[in-house]
PDB file of N, CA and C in Angstrom:
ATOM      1  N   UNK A   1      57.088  61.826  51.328  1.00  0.00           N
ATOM      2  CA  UNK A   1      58.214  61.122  51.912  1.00  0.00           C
ATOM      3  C   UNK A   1      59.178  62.086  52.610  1.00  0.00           C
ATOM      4  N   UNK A   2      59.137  63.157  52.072  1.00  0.00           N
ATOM      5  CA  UNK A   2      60.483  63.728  52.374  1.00  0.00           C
ATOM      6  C   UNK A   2      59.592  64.848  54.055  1.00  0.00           C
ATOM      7  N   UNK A   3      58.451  64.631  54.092  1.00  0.00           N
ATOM      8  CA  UNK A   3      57.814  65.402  55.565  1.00  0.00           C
ATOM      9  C   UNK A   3      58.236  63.663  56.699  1.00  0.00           C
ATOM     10  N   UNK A   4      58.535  62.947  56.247  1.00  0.00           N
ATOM     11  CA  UNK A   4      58.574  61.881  57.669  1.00  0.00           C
ATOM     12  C   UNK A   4      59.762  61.334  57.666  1.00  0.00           C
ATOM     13  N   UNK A   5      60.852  61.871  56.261  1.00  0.00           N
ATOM     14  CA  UNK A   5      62.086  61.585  56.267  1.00  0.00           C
ATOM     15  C   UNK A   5      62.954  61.478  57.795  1.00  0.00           C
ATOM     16  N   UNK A   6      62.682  62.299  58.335  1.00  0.00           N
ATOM     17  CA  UNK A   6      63.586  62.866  59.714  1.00  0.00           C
ATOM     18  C   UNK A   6      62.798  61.712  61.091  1.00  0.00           C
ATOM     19  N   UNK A   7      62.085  61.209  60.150  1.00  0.00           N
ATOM     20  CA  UNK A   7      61.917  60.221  62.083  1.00  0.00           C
ATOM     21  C   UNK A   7      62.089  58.849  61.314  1.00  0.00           C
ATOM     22  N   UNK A   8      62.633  58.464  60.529  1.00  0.00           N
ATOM     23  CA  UNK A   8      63.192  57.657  59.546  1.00  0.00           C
ATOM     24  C   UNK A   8      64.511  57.352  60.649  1.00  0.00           C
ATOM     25  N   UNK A   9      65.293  57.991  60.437  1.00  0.00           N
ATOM     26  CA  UNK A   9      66.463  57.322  61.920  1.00  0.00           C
ATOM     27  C   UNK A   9      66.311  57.445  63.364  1.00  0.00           C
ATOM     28  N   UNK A  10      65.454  58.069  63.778  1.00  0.00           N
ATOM     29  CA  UNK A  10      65.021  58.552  65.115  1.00  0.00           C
ATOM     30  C   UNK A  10      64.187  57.075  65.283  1.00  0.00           C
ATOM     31  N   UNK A  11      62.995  56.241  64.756  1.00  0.00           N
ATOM     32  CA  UNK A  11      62.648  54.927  64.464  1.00  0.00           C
ATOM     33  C   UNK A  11      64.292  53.713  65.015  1.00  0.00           C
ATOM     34  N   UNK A  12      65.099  54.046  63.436  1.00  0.00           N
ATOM     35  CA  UNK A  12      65.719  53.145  63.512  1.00  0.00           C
ATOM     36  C   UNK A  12      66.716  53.279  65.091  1.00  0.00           C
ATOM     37  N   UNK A  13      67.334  54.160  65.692  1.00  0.00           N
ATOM     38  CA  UNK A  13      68.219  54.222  66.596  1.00  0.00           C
ATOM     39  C   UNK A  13      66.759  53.517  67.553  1.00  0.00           C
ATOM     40  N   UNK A  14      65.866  54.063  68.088  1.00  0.00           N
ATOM     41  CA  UNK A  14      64.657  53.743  69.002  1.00  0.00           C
ATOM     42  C   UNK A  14      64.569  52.265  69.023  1.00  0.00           C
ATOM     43  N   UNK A  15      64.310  51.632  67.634  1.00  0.00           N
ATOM     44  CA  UNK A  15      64.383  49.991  67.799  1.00  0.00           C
ATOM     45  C   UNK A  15      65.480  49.789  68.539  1.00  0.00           C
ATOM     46  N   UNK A  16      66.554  50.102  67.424  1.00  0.00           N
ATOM     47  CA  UNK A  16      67.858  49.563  68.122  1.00  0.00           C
ATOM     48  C   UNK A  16      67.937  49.301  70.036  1.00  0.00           C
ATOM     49  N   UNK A  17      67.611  50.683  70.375  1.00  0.00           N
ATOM     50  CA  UNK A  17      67.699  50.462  71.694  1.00  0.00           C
ATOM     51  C   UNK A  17      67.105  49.139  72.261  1.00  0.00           C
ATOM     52  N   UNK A  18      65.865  49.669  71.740  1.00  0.00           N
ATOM     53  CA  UNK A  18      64.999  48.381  72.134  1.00  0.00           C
ATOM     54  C   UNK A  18      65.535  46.837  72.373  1.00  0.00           C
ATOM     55  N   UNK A  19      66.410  46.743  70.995  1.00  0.00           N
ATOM     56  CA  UNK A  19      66.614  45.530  71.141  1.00  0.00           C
ATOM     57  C   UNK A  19      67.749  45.201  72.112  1.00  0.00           C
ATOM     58  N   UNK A  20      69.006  46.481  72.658  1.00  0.00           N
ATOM     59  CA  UNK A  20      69.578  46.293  73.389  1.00  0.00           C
ATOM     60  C   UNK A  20      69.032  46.085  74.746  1.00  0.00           C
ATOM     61  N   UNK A  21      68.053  46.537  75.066  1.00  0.00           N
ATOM     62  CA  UNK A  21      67.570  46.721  76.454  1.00  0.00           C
ATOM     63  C   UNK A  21      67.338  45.446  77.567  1.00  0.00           C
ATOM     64  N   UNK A  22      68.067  45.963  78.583  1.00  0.00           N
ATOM     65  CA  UNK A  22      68.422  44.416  79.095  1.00  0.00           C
ATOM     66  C   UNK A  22      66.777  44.413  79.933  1.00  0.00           C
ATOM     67  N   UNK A  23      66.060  45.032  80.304  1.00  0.00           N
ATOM     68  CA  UNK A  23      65.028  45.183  80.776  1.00  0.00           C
ATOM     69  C   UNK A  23      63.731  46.578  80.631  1.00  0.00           C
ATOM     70  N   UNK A  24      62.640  46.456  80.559  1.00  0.00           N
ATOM     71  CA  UNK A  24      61.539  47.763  80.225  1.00  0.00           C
ATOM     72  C   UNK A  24      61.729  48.251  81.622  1.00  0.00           C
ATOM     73  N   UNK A  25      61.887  49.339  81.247  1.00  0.00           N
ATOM     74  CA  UNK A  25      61.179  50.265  82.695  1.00  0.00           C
ATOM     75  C   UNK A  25      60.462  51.513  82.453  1.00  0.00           C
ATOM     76  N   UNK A  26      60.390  52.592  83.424  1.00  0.00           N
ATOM     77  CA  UNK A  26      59.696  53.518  83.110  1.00  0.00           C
ATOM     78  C   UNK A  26      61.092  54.637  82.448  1.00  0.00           C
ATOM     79  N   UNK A  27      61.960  54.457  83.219  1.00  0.00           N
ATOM     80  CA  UNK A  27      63.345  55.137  83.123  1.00  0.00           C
ATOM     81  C   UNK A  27      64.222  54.690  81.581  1.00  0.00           C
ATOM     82  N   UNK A  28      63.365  53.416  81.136  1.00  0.00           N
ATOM     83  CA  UNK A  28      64.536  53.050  79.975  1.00  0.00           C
ATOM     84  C   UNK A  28      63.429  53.840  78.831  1.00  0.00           C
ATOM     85  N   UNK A  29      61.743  53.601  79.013  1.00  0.00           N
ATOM     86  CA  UNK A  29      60.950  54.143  77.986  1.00  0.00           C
ATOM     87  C   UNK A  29      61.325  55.342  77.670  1.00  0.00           C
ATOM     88  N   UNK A  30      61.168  56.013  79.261  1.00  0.00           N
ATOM     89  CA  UNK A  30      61.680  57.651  79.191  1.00  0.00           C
ATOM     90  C   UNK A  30      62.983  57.982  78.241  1.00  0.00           C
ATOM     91  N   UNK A  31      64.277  57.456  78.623  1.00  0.00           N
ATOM     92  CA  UNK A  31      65.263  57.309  77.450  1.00  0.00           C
ATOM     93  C   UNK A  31      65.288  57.417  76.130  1.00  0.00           C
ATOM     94  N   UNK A  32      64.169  56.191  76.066  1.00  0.00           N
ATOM     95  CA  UNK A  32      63.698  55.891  74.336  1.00  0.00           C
ATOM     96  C   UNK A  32      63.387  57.043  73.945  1.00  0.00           C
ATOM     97  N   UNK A  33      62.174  58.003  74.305  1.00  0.00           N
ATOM     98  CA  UNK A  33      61.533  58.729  73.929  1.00  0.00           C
ATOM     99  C   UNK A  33      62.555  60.225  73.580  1.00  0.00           C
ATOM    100  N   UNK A  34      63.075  60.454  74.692  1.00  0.00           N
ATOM    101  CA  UNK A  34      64.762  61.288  74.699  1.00  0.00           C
ATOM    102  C   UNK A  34      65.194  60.922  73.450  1.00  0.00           C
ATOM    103  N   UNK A  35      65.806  59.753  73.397  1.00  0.00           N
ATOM    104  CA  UNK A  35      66.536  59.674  72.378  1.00  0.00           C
ATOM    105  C   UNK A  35      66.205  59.922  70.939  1.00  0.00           C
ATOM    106  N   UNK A  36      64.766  59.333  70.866  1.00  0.00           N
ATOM    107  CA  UNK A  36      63.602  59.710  69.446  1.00  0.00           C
ATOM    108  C   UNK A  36      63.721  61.397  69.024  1.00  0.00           C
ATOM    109  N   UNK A  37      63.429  62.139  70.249  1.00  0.00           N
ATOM    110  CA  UNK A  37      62.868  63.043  69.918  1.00  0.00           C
ATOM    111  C   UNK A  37      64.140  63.844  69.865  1.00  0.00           C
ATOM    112  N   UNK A  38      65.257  63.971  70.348  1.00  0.00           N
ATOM    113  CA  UNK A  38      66.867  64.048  69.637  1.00  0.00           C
ATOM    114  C   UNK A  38      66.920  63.692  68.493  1.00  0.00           C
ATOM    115  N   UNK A  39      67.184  62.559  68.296  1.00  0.00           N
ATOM    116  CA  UNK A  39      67.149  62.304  66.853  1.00  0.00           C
ATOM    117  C   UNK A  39      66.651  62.612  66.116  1.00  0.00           C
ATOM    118  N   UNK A  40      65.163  63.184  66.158  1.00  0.00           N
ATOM    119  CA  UNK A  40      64.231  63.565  65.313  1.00  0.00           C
ATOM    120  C   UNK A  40      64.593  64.827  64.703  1.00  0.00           C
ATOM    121  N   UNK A  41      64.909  65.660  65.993  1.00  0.00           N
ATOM    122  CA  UNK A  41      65.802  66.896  66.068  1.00  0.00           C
ATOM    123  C   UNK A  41      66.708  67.412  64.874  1.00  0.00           C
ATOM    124  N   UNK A  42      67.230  66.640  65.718  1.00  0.00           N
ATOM    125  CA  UNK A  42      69.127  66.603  64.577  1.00  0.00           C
ATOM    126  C   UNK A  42      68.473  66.274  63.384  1.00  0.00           C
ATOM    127  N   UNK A  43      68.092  65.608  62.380  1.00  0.00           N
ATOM    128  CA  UNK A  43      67.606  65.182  61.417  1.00  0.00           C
ATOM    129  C   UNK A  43      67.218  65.952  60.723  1.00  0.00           C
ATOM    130  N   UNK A  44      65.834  66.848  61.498  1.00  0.00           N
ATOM    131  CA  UNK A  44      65.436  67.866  61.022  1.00  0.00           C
ATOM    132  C   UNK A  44      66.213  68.760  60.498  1.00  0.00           C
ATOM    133  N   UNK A  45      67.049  69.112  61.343  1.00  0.00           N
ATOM    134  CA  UNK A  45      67.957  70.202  60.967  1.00  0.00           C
ATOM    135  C   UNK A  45      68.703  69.931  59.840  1.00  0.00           C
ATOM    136  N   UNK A  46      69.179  68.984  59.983  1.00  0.00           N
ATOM    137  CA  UNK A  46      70.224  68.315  58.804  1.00  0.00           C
ATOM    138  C   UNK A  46      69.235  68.165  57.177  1.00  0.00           C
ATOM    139  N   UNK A  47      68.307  68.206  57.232  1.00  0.00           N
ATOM    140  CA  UNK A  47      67.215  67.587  56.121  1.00  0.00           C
ATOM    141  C   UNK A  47      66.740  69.488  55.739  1.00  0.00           C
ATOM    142  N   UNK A  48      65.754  69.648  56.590  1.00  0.00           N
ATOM    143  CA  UNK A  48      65.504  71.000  56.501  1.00  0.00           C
ATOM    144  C   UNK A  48      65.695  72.060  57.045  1.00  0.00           C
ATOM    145  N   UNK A  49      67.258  72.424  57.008  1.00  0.00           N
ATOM    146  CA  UNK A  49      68.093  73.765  57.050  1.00  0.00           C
ATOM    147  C   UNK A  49      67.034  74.984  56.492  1.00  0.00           C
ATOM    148  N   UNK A  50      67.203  74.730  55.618  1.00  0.00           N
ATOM    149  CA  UNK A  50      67.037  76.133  54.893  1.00  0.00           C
ATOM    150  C   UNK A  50      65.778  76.267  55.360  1.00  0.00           C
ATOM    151  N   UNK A  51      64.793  75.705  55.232  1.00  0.00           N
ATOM    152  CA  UNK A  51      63.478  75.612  55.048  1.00  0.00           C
ATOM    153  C   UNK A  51      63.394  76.345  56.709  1.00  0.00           C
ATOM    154  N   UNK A  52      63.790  75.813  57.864  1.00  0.00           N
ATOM    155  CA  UNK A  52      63.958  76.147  59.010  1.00  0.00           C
ATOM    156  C   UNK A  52      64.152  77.962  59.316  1.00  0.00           C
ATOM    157  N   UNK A  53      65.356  78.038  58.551  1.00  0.00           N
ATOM    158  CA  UNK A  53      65.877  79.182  58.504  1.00  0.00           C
ATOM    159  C   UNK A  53      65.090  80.425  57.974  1.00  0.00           C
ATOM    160  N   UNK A  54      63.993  79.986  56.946  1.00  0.00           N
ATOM    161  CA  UNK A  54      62.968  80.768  56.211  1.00  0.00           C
ATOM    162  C   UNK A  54      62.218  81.183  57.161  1.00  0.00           C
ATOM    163  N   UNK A  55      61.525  80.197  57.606  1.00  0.00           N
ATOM    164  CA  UNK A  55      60.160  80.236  58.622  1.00  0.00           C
ATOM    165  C   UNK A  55      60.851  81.335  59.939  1.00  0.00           C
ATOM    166  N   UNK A  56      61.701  80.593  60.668  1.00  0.00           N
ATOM    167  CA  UNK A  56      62.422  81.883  61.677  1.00  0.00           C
ATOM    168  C   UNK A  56      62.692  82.959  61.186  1.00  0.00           C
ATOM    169  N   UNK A  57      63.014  83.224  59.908  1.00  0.00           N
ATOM    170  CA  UNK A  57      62.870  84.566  59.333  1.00  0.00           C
ATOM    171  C   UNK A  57      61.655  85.447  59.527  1.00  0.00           C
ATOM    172  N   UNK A  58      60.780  84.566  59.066  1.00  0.00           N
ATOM    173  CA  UNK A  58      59.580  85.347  58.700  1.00  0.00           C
ATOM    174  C   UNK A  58      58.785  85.541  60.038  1.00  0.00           C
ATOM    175  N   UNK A  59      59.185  84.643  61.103  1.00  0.00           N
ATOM    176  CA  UNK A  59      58.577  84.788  62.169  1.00  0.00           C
ATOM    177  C   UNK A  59      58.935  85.873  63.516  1.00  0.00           C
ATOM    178  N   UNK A  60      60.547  86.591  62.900  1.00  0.00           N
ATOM    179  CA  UNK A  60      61.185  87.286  63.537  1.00  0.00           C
ATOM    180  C   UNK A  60      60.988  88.857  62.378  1.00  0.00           C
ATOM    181  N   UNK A  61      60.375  88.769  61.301  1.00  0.00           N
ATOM    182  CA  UNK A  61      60.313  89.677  60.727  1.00  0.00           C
ATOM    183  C   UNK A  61      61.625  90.048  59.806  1.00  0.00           C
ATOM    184  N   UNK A  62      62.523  89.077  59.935  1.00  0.00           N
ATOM    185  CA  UNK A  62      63.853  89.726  58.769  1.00  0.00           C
ATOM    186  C   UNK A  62      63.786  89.155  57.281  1.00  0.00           C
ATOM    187  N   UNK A  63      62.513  88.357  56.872  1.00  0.00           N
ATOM    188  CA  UNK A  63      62.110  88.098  55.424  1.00  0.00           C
ATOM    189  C   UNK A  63      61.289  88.286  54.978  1.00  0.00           C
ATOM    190  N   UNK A  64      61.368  89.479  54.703  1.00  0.00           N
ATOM    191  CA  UNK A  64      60.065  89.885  53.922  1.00  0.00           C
ATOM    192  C   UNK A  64      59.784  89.470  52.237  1.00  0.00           C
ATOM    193  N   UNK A  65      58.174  88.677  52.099  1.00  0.00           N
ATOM    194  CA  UNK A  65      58.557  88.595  51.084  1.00  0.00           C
ATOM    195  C   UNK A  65      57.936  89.421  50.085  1.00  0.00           C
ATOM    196  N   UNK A  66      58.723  89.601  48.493  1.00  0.00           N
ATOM    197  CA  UNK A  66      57.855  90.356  47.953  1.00  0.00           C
ATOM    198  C   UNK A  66      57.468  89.788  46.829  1.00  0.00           C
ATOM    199  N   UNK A  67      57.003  90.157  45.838  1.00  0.00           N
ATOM    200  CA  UNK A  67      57.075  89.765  44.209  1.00  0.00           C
ATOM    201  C   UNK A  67      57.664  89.832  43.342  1.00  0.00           C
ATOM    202  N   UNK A  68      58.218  88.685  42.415  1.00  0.00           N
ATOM    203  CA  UNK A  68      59.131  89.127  41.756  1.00  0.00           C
ATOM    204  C   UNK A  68      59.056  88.205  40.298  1.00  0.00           C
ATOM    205  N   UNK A  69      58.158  88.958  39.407  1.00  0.00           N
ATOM    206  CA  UNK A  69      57.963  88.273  38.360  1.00  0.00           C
ATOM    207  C   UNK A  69      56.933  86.392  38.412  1.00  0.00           C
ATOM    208  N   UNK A  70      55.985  87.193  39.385  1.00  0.00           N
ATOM    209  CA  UNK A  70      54.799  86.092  40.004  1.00  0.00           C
ATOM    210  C   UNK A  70      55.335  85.157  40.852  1.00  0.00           C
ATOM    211  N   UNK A  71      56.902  85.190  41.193  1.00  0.00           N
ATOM    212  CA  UNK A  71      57.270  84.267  42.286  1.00  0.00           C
ATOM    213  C   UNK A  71      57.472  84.994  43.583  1.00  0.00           C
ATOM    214  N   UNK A  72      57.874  84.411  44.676  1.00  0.00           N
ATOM    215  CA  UNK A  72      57.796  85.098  45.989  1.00  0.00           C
ATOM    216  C   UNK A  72      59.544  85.365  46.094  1.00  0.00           C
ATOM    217  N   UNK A  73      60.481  86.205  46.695  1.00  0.00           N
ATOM    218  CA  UNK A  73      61.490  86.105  46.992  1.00  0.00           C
ATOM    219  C   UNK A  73      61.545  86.784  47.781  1.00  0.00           C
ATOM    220  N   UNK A  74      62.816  85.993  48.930  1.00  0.00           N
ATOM    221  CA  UNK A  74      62.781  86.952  50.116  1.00  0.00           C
ATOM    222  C   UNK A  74      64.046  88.239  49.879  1.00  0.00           C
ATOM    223  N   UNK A  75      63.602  89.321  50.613  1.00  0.00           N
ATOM    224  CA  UNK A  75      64.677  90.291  50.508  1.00  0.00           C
ATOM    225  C   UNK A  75      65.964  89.630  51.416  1.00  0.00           C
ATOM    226  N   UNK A  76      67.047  90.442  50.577  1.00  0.00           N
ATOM    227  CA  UNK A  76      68.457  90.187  50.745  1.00  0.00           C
ATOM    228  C   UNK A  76      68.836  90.650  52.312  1.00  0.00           C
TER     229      UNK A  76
END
């Protein structure tokens, strides 16, 4: 649950539109999809901060991890 948490409101705002939409076009889909994938965004971030922050660590090289009593911890 908590990996599809973040398109959980990105869904709900997307209907919403939907139901406002005074007409389909290619320009209002395009929107939708904008707006989803924003939302999805923001969400993410808001949900998995930290988790975010780990991975860019490790992918920029400033977390190294080591061992520490059979668990992993990253250096300070």
């Amino acid at each position: 649950m908590r990996a599809i948490a973040p398109t959980v409101p990105a869904a709900a705002v997307t209907l919403a539109l939907r139901a406002a939409a005074p007409a389909r076009s290619l320009a209002w889909a395009l929107t939708e999809l904008a707006v989803y994938l924003l939302v999805t965004v923001v969400a993410t971030w808001l949900l998995e901060r930290d988790l975010l922050r780990e991975a860019v660590g490790y992918v920029h090289g400033r977390a190294r991890p080591r061992f520490v009593t059979g668990r992993i911890a990253a250096d300070g």
